[in-house]
C-alpha atoms as a PDB file:
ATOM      1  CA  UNK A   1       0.000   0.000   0.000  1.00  0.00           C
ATOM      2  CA  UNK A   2       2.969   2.154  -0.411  1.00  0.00           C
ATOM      3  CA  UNK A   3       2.325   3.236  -3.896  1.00  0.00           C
ATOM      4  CA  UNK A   4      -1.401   4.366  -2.291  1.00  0.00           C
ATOM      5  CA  UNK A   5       0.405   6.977  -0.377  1.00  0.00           C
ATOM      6  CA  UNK A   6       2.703   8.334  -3.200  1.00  0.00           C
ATOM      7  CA  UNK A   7      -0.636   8.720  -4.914  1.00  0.00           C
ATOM      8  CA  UNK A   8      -2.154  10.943  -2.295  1.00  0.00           C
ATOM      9  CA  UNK A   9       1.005  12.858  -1.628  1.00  0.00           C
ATOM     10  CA  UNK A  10       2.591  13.694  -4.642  1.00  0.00           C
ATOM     11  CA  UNK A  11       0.564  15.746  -7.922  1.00  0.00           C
ATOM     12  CA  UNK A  12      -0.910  13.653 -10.537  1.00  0.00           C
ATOM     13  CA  UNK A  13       1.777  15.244 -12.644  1.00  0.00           C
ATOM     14  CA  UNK A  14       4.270  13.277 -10.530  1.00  0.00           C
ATOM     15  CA  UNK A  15       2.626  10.777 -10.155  1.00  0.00           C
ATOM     16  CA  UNK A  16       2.726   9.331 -13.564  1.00  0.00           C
ATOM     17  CA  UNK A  17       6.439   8.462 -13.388  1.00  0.00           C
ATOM     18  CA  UNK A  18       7.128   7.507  -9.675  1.00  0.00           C
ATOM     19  CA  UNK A  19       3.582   5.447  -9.784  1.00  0.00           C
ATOM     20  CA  UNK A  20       5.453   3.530 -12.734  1.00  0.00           C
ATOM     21  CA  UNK A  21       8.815   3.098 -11.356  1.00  0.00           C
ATOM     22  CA  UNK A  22       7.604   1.690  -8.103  1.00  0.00           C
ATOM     23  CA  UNK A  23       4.894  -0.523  -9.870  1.00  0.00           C
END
């Protein structure tokens, strides 16, 4: 569920490419 909290944290923006690195 650590992605879950990138996702909440971090701009959509951002969280195209950290969602994909960490997934």
């Amino acid at each position: 569920e650590g992605f879950q909290v990138h996702e909440i944290l971090i701009p959509e923006s951002d969280l195209k490419p950290s969602f994909s690195a960490e997934h």
